[in-house]
C-alpha atoms as a PDB file:
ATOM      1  CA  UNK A   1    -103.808  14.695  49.687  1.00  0.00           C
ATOM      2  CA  UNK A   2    -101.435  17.504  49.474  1.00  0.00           C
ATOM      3  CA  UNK A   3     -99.650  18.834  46.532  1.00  0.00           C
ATOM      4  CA  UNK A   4     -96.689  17.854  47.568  1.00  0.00           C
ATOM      5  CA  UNK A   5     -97.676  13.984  48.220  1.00  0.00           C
ATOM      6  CA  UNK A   6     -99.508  14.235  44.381  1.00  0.00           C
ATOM      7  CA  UNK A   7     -96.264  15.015  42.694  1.00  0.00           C
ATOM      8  CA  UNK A   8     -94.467  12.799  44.696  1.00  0.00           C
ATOM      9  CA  UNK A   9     -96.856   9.845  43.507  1.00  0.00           C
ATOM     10  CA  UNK A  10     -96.831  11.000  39.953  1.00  0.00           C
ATOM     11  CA  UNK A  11     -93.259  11.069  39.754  1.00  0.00           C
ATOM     12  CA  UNK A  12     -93.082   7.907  41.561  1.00  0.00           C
ATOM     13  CA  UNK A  13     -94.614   6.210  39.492  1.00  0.00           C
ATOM     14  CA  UNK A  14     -93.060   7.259  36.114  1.00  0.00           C
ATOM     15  CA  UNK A  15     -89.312   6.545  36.409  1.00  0.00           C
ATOM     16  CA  UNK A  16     -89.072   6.311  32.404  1.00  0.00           C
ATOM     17  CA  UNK A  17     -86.650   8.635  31.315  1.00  0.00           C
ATOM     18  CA  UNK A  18     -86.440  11.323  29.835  1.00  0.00           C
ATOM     19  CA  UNK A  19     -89.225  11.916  32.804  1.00  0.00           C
ATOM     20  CA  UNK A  20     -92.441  13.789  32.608  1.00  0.00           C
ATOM     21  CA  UNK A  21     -92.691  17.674  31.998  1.00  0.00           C
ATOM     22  CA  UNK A  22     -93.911  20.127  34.269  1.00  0.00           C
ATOM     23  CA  UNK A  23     -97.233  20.618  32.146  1.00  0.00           C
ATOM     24  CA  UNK A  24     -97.645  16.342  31.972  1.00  0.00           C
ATOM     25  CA  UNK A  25     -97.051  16.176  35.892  1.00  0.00           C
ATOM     26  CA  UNK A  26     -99.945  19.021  36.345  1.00  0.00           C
ATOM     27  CA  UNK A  27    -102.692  17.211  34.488  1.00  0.00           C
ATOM     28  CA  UNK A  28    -101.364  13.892  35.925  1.00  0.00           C
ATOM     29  CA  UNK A  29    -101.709  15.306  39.745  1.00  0.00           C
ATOM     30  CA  UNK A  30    -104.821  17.590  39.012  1.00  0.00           C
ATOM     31  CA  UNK A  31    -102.072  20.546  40.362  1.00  0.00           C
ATOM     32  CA  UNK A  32    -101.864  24.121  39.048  1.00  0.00           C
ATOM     33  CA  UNK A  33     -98.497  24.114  36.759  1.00  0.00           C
ATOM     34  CA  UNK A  34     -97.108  26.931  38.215  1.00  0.00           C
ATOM     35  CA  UNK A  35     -96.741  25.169  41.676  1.00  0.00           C
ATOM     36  CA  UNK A  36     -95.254  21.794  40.071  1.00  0.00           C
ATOM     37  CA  UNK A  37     -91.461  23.521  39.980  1.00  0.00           C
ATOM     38  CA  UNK A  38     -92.270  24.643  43.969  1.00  0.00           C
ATOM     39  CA  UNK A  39     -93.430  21.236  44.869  1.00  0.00           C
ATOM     40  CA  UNK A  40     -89.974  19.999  43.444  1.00  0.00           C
ATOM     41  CA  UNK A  41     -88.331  21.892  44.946  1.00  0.00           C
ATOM     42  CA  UNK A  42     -89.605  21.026  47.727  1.00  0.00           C
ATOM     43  CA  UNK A  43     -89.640  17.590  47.952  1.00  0.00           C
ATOM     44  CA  UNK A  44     -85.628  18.156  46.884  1.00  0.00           C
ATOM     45  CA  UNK A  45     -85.019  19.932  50.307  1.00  0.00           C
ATOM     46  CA  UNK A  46     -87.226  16.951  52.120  1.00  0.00           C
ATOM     47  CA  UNK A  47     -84.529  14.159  50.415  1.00  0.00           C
ATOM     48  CA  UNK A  48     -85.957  13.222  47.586  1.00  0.00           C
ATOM     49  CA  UNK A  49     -83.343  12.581  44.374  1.00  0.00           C
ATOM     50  CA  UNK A  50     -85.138  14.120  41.835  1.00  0.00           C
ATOM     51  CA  UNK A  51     -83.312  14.719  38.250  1.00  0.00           C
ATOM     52  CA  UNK A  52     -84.300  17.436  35.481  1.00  0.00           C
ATOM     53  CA  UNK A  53     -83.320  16.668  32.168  1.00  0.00           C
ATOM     54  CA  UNK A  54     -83.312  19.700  29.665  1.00  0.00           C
ATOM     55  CA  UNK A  55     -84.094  18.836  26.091  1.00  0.00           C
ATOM     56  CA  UNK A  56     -84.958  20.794  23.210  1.00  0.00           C
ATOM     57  CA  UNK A  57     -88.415  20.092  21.460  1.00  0.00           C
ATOM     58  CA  UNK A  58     -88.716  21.590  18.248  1.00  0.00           C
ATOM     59  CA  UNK A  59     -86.401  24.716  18.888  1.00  0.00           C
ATOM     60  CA  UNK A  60     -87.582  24.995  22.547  1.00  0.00           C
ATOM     61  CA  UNK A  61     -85.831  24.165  25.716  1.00  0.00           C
ATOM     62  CA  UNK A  62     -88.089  21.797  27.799  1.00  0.00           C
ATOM     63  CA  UNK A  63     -87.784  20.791  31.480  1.00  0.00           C
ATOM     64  CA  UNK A  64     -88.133  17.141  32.401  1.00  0.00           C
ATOM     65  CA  UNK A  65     -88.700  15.815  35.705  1.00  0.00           C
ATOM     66  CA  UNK A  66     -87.438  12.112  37.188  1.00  0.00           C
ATOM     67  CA  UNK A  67     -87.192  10.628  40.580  1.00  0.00           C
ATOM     68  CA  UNK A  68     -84.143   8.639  41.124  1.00  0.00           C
ATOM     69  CA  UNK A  69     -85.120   4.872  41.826  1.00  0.00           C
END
């Protein structure tokens, strides 16, 4: 299974919000973090609705990821 499909499955499958971050989505599609943002964006230019929510966790900015149902 590609990368691509992994993410797409993970994310998929957890439409909770605030979503999942990029680190959470790595472990969850055994996926090198670094290509999680890539495989968005991908998947973005493929169709997919995919939201990122910003939030900040204990004085850091955090990216979280959520497909549109």
């Amino acid at each position: 299974m590609s990368q691509i499909n992994k993410i797409a499955t993970v994310l998929t499958n957890n439409p909770a919000s605030p979503g999942l971050t990029a680190s959470m989505i790595a472990k969850k599609a055994g996926v090198p973090r670094a290509a999680v943002s890539k495989r968005v964006a991908d998947l973005r230019s493929e169709g997919f609705a995919i939201y990122t929510n910003y939030r900040n966790v204990n004085g850091v900015r955090k990216a979280y990821y959520r497909m549109a149902s």
